[in-house]
N, C-alpha and C. Protein backbone atom coordinates (compact mmCIF):
# COMPACT_ATOMS: atom_id res chain seq x y z
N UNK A 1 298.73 120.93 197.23
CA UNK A 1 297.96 119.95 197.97
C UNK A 1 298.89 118.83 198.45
N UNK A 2 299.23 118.40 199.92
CA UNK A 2 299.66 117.37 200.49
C UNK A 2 299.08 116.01 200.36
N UNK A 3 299.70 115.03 200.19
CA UNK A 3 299.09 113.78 199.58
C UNK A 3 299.27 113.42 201.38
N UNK A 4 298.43 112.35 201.49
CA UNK A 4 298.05 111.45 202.75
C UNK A 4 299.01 110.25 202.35
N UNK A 5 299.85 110.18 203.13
CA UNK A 5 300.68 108.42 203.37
C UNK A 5 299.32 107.79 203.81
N UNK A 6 299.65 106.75 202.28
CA UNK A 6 298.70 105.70 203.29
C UNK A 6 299.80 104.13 202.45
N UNK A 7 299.33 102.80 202.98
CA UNK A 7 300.18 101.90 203.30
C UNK A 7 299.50 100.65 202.70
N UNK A 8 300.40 99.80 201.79
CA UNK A 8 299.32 98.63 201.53
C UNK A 8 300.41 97.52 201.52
N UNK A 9 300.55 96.29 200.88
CA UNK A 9 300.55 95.35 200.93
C UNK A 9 300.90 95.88 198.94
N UNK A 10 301.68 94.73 198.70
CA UNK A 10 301.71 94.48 197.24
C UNK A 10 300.79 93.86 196.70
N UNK A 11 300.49 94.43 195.40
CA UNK A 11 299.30 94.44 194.36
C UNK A 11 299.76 92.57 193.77
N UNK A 12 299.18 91.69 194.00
CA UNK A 12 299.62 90.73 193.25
C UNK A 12 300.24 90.66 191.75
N UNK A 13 299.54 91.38 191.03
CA UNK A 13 300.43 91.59 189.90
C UNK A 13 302.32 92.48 190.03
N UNK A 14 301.62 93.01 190.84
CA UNK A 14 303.33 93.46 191.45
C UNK A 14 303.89 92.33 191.85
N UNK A 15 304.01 91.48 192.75
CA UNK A 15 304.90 90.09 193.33
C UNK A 15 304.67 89.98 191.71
N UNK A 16 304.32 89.22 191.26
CA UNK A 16 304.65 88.39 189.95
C UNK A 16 305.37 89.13 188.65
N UNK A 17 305.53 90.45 188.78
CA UNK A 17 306.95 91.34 187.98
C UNK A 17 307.97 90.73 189.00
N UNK A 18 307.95 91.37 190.18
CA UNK A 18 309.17 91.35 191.20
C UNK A 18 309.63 89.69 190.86
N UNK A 19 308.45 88.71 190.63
CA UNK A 19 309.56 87.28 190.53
C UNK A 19 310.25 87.64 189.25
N UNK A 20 309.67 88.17 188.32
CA UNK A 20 310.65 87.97 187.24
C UNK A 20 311.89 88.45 187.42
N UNK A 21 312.38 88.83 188.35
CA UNK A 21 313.73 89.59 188.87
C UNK A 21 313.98 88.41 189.89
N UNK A 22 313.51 88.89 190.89
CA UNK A 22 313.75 88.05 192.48
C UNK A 22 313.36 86.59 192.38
N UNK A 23 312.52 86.16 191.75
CA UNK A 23 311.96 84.83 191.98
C UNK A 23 311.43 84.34 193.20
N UNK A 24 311.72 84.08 194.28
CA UNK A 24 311.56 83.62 195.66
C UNK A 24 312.54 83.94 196.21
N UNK A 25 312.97 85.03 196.20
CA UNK A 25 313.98 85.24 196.67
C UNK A 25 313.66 86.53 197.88
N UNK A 26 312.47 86.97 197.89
CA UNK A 26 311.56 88.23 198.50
C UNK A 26 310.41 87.33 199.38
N UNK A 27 310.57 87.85 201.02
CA UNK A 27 309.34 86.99 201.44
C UNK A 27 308.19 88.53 200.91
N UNK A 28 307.49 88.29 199.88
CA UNK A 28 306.87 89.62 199.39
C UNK A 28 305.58 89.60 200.16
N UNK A 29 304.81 88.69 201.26
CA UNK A 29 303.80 89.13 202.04
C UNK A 29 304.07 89.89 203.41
N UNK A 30 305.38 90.25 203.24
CA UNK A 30 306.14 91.21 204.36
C UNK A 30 306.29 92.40 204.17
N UNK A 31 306.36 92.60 202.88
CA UNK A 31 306.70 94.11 202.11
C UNK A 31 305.16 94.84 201.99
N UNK A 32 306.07 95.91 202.57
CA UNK A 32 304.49 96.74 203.01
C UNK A 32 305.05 98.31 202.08
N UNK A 33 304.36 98.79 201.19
CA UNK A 33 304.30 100.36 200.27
C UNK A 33 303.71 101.39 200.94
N UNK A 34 304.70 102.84 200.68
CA UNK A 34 303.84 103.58 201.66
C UNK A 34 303.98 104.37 200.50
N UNK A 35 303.00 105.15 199.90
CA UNK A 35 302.88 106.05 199.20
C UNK A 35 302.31 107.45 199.87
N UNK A 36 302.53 108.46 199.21
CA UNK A 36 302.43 109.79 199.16
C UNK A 36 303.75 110.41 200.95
N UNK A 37 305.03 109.57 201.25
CA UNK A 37 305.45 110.15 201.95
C UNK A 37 306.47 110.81 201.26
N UNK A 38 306.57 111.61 201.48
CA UNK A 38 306.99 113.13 201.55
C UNK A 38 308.32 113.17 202.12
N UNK A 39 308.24 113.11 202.82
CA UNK A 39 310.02 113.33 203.82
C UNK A 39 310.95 112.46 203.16
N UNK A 40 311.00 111.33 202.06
CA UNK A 40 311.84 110.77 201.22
C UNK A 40 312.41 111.87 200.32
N UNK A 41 311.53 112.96 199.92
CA UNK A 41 312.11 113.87 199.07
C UNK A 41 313.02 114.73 199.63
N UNK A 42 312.24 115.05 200.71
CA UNK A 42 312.78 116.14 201.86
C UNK A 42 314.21 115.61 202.45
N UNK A 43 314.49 114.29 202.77
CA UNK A 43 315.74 114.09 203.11
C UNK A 43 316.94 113.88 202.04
N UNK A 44 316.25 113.56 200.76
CA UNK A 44 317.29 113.30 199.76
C UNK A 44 317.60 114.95 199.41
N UNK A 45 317.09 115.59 199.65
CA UNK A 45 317.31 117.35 199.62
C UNK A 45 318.44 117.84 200.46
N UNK A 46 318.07 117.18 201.56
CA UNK A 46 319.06 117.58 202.89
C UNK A 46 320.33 116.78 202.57
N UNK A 47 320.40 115.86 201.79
CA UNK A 47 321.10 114.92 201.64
C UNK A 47 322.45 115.61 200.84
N UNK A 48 321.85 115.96 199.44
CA UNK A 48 322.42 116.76 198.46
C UNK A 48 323.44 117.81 199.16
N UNK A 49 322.24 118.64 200.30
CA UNK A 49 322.71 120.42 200.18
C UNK A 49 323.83 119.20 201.04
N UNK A 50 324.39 118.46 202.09
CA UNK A 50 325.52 118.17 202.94
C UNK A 50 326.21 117.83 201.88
N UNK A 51 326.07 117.03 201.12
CA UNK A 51 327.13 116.18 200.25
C UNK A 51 328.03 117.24 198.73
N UNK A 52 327.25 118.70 198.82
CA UNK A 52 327.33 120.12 197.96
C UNK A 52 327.02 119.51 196.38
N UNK A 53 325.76 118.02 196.52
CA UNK A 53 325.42 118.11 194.94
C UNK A 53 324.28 119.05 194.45
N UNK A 54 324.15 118.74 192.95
CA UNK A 54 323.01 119.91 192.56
C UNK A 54 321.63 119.42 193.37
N UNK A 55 320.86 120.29 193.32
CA UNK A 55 319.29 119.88 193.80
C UNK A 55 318.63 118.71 193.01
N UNK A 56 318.14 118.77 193.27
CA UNK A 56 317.10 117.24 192.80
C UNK A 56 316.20 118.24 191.95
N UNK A 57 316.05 117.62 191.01
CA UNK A 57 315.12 118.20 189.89
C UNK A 57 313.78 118.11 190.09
N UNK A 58 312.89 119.39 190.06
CA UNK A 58 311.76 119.05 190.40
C UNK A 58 310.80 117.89 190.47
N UNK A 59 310.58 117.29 189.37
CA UNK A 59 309.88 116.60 189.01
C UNK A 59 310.95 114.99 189.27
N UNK A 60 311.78 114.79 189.63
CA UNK A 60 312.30 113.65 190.32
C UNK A 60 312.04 113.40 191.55
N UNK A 61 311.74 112.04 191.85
CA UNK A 61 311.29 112.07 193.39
C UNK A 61 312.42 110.98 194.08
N UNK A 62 312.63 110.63 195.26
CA UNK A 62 313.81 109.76 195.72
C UNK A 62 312.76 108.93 196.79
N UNK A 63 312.98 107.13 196.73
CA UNK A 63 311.99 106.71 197.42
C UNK A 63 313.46 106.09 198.71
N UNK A 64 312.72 105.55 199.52
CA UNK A 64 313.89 104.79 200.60
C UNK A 64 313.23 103.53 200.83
N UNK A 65 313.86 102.68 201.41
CA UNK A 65 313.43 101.54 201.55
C UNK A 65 314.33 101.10 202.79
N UNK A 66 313.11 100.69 203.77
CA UNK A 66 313.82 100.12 205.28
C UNK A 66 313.42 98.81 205.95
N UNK A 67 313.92 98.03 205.94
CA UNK A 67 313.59 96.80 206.18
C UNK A 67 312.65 96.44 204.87
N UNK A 68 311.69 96.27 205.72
CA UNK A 68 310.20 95.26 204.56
C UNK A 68 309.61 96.56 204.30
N UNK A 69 310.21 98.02 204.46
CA UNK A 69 309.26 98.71 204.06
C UNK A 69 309.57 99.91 202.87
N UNK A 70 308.99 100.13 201.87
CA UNK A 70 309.38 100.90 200.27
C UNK A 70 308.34 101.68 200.58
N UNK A 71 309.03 103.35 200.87
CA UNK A 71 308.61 104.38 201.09
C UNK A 71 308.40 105.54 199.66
N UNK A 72 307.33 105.65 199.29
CA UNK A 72 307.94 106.43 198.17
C UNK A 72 306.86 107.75 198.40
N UNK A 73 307.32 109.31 197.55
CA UNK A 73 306.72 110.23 198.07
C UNK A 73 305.64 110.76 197.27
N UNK A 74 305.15 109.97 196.18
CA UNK A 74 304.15 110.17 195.70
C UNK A 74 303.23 108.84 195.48
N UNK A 75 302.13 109.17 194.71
CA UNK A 75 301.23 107.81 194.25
C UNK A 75 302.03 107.10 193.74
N UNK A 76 302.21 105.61 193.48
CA UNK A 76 303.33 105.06 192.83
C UNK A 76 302.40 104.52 191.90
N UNK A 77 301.77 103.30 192.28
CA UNK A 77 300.87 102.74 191.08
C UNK A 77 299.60 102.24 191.43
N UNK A 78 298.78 102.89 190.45
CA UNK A 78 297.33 102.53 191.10
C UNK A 78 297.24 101.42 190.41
N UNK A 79 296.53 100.81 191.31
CA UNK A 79 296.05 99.19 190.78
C UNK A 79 295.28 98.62 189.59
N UNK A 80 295.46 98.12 189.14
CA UNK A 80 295.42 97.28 187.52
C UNK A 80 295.05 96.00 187.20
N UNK A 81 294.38 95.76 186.11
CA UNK A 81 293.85 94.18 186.67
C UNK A 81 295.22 93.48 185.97
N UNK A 82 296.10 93.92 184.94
CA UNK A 82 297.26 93.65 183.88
C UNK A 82 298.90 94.41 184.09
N UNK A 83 299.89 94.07 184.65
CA UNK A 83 300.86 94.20 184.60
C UNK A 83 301.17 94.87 183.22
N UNK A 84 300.85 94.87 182.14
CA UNK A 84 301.16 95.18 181.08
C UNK A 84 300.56 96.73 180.69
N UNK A 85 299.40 96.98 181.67
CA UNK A 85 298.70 98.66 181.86
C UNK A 85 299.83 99.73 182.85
N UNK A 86 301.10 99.01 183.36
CA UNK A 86 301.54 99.81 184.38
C UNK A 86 302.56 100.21 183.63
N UNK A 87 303.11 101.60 183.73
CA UNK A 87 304.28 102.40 183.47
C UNK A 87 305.31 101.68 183.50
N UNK A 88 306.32 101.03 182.76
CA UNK A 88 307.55 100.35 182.96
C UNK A 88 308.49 101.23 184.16
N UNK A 89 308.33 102.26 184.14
CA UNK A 89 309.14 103.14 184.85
C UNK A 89 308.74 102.87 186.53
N UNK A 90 307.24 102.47 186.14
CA UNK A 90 306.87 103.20 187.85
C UNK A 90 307.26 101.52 188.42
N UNK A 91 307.00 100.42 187.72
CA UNK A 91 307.25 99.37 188.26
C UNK A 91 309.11 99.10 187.95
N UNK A 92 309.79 99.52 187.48
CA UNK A 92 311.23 99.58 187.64
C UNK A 92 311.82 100.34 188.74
N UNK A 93 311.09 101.23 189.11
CA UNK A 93 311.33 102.62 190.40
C UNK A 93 311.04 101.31 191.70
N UNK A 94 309.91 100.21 191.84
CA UNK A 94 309.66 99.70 192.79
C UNK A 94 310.49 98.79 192.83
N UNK A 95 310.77 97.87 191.39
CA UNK A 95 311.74 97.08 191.70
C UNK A 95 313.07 97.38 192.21
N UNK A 96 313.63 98.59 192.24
CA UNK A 96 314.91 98.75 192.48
C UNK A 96 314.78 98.85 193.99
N UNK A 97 313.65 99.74 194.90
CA UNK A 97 313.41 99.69 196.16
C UNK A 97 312.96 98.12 196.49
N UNK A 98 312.87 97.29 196.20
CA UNK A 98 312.41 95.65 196.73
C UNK A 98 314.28 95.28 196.31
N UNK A 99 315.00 95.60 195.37
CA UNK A 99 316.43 95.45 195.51
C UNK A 99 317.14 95.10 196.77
N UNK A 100 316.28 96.37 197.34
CA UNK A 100 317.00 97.10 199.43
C UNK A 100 316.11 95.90 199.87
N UNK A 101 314.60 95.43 199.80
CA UNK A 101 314.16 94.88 200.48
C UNK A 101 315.09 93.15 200.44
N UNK A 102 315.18 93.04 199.40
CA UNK A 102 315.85 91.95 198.98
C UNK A 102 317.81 91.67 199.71
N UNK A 103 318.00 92.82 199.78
CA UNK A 103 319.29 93.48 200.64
C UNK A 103 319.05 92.90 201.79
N UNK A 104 318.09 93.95 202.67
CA UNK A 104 317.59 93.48 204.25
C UNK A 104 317.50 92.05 204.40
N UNK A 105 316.93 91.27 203.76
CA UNK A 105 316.64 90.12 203.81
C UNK A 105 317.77 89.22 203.76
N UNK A 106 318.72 89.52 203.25
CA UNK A 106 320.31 88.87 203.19
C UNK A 106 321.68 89.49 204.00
N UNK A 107 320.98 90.59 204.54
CA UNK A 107 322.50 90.97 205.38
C UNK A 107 321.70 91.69 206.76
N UNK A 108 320.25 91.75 207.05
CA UNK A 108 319.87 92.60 208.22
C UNK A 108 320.13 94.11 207.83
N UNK A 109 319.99 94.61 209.00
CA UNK A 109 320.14 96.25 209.17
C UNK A 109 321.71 96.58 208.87
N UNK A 110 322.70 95.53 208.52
CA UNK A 110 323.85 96.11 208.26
C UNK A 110 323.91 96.63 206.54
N UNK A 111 322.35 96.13 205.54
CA UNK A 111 322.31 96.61 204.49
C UNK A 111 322.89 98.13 204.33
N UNK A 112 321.37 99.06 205.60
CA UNK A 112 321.13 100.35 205.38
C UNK A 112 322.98 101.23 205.61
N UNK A 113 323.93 100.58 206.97
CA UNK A 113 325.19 101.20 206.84
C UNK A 113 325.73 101.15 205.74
N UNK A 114 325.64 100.08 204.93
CA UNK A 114 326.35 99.84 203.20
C UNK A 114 326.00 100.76 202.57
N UNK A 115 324.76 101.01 202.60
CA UNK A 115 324.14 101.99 201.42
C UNK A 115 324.79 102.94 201.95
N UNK A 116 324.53 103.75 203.31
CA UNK A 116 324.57 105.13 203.50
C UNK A 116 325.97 105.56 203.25
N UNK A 117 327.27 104.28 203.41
CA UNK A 117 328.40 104.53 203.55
C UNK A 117 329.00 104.83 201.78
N UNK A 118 328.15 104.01 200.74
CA UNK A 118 327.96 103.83 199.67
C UNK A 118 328.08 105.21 199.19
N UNK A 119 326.78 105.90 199.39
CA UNK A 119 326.33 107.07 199.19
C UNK A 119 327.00 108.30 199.34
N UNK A 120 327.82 107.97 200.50
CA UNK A 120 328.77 109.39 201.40
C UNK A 120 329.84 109.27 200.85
N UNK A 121 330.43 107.53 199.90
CA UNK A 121 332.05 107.33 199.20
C UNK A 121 331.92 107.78 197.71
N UNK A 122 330.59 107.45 197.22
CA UNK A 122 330.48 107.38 196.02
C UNK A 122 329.86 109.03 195.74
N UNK A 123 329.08 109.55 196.31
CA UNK A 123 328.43 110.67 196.06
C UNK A 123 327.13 110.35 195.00
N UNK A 124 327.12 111.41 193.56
CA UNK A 124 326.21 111.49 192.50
C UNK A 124 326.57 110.23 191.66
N UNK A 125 327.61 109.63 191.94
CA UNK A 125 328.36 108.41 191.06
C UNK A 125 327.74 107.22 191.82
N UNK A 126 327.12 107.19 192.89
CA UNK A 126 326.94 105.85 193.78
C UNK A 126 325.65 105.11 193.22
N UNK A 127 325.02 105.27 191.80
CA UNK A 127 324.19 104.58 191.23
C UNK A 127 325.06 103.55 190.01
N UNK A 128 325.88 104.68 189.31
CA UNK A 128 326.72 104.31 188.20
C UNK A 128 327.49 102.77 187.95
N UNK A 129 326.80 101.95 187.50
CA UNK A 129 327.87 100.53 187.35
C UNK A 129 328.65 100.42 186.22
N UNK A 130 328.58 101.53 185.37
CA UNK A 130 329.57 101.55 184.13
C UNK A 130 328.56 100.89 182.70
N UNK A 131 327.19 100.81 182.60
CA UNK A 131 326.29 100.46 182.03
C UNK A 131 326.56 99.45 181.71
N UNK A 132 325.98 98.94 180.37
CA UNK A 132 326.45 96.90 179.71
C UNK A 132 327.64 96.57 179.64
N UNK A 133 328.25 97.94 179.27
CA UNK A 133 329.79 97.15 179.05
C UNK A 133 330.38 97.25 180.21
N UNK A 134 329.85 98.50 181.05
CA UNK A 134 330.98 98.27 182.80
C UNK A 134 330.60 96.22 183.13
N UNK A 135 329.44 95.82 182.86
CA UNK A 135 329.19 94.86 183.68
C UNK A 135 329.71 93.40 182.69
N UNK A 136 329.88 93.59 181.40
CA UNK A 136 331.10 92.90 180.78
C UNK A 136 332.39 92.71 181.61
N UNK A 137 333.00 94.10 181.74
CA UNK A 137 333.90 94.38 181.75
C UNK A 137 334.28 93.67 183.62
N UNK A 138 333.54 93.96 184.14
CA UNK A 138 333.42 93.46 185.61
C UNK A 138 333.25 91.81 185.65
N UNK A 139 332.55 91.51 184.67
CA UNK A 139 332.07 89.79 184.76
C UNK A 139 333.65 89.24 184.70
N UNK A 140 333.90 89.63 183.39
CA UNK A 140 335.50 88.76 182.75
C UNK A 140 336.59 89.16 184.22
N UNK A 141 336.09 90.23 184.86
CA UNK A 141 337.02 89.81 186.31
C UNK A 141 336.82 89.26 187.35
N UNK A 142 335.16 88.43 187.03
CA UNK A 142 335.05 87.43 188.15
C UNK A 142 333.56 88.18 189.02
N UNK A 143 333.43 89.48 188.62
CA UNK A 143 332.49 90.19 189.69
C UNK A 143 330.82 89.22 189.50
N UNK A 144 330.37 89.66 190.85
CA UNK A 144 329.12 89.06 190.83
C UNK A 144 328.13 90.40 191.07
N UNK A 145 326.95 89.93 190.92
CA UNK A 145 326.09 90.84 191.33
C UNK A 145 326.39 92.30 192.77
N UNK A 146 326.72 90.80 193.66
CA UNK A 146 327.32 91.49 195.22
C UNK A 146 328.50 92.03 194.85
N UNK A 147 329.22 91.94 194.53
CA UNK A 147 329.81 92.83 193.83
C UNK A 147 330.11 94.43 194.25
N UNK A 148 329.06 94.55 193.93
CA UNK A 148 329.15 95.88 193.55
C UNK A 148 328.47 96.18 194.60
N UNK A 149 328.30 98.00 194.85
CA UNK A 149 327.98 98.72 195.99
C UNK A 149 326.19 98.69 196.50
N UNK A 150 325.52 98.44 197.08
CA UNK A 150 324.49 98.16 197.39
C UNK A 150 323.13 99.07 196.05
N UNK A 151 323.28 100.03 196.23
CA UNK A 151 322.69 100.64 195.17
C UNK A 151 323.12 100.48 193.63
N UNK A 152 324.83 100.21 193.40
CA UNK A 152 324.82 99.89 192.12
C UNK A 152 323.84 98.57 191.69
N UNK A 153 323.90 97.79 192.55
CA UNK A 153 323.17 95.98 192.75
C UNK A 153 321.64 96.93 192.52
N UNK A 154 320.84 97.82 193.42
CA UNK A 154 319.47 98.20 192.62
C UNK A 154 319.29 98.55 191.71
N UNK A 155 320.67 99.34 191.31
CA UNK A 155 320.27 100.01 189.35
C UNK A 155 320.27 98.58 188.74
N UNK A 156 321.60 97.50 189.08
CA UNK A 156 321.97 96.68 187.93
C UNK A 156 320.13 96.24 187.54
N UNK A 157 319.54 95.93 188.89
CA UNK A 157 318.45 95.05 188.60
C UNK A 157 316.73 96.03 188.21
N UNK A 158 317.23 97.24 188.77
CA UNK A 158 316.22 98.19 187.50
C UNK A 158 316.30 98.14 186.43
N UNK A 159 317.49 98.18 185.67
CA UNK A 159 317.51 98.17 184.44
C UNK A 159 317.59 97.35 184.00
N UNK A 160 318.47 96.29 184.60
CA UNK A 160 317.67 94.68 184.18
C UNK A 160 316.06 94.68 183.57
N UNK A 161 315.40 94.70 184.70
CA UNK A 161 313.85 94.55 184.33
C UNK A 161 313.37 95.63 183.41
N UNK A 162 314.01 96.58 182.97
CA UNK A 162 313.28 97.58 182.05
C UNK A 162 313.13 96.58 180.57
N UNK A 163 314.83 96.30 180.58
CA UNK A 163 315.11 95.33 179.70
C UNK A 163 314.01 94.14 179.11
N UNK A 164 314.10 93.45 180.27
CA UNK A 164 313.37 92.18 180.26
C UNK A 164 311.99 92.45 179.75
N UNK A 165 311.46 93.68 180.51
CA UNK A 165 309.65 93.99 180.00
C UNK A 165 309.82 94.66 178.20
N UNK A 166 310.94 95.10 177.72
CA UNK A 166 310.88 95.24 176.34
C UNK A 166 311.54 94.46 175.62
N UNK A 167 312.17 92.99 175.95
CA UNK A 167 312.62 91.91 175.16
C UNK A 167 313.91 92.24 174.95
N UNK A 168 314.75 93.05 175.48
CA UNK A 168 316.00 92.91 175.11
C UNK A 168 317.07 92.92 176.13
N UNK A 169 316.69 91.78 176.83
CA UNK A 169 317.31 91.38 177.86
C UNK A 169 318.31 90.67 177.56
N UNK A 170 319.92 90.71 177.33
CA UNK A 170 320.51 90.10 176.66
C UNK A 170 321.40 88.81 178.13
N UNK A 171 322.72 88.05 177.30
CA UNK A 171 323.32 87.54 178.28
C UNK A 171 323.72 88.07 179.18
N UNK A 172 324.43 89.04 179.27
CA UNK A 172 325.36 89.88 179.95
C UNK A 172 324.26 90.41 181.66
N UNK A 173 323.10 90.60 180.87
CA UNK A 173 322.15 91.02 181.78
C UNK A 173 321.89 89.33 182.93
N UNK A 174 321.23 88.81 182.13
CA UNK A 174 320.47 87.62 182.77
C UNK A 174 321.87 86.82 183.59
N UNK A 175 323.30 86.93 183.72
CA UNK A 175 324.24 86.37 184.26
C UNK A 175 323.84 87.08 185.31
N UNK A 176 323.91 88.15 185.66
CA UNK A 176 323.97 89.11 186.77
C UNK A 176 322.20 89.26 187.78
N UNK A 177 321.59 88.63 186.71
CA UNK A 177 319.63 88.22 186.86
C UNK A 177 319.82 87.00 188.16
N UNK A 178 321.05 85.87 187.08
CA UNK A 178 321.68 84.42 187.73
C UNK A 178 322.03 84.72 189.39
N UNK A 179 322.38 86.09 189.81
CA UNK A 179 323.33 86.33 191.09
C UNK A 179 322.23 86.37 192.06
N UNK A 180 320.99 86.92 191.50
CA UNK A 180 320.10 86.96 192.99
C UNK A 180 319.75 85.48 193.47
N UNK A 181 319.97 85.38 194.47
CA UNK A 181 319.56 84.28 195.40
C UNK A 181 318.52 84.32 196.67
């Protein structure tokens, strides 16, 4: 069964996770969700077979994010009256796509060349920031958030917030929390 793209506006309890990351740093009545599209999977497929990585595992899905808009290819999250009823996962999957939105918003359309160029240098490695200690290890040399390659900057701040929603958000994290502006 084909799911119907359809398109909304963020769930208010969504903006108020996303500040705990972004703060005001997202004009978030711009950001528009498109759920159930499909061709996000389909191109990260096409993506793979050019670049000769393995397939995408069934049950993994790949969302994109273009300008103000976070495309993802299934239901992402049905609405809730409590932030605290939603999947940590499914709201960490969005925060990392509002990452890009948060991108667009600070560099224009020259984000999406970063990423793609990101993607084509780095390959299956172009998420990888070297986990807590890569970002130790990067701080004591001065690195900032920007820093790093456009998508490493969405993992840092996915897993940031996984962190943060189970309390063990340490320094190392919240310095790099400090970089969004």
């Amino acid at each position: 069964m084909v799911e119907m793209t359809s398109s909304r506006r963020l769930h208010d309890w969504e903006m108020r996770a996303a500040q705990t990351v972004f703060a005001d740093a997202i004009d978030y009545n711009r950001v528009r969700v498109h759920e159930g599209a499909v061709w996000t999977n389909t191109l990260d497929d096409w993506s793979r077979r050019l670049r000769s990585l393995s397939p995408r595992p069934v049950k993994q899905h790949n969302a994109v994010a273009l300008g103000f808009h976070c495309f993802f290819p299934v239901k992402h999250i049905h609405p809730v009256a409590q932030v605290r009823d939603v999947n940590a996962s499914s709201m960490a999957w969005m925060l990392h796509e509002l990452a890009h939105v948060w991108q667009f918003q600070h560099m224009g359309w020259r984000y999406l060349l970063f990423a793609l160029a990101a993607h084509l240098r780095e390959g299956g490695r172009v998420y990888d920031f070297g986990g807590e200690a890569g970002l130790r290890s990067c701080r004591r040399k001065g690195w900032k958030l920007q820093s790093f390659n456009l998508e490493q900057q969405a993992s840092i701040l996915e897993h940031a917030y996984r962190l943060l929603t189970t309390g063990h958000l340490n320094s190392t994290w919240y310095a790099y929390l400090n970089d969004v502006d």
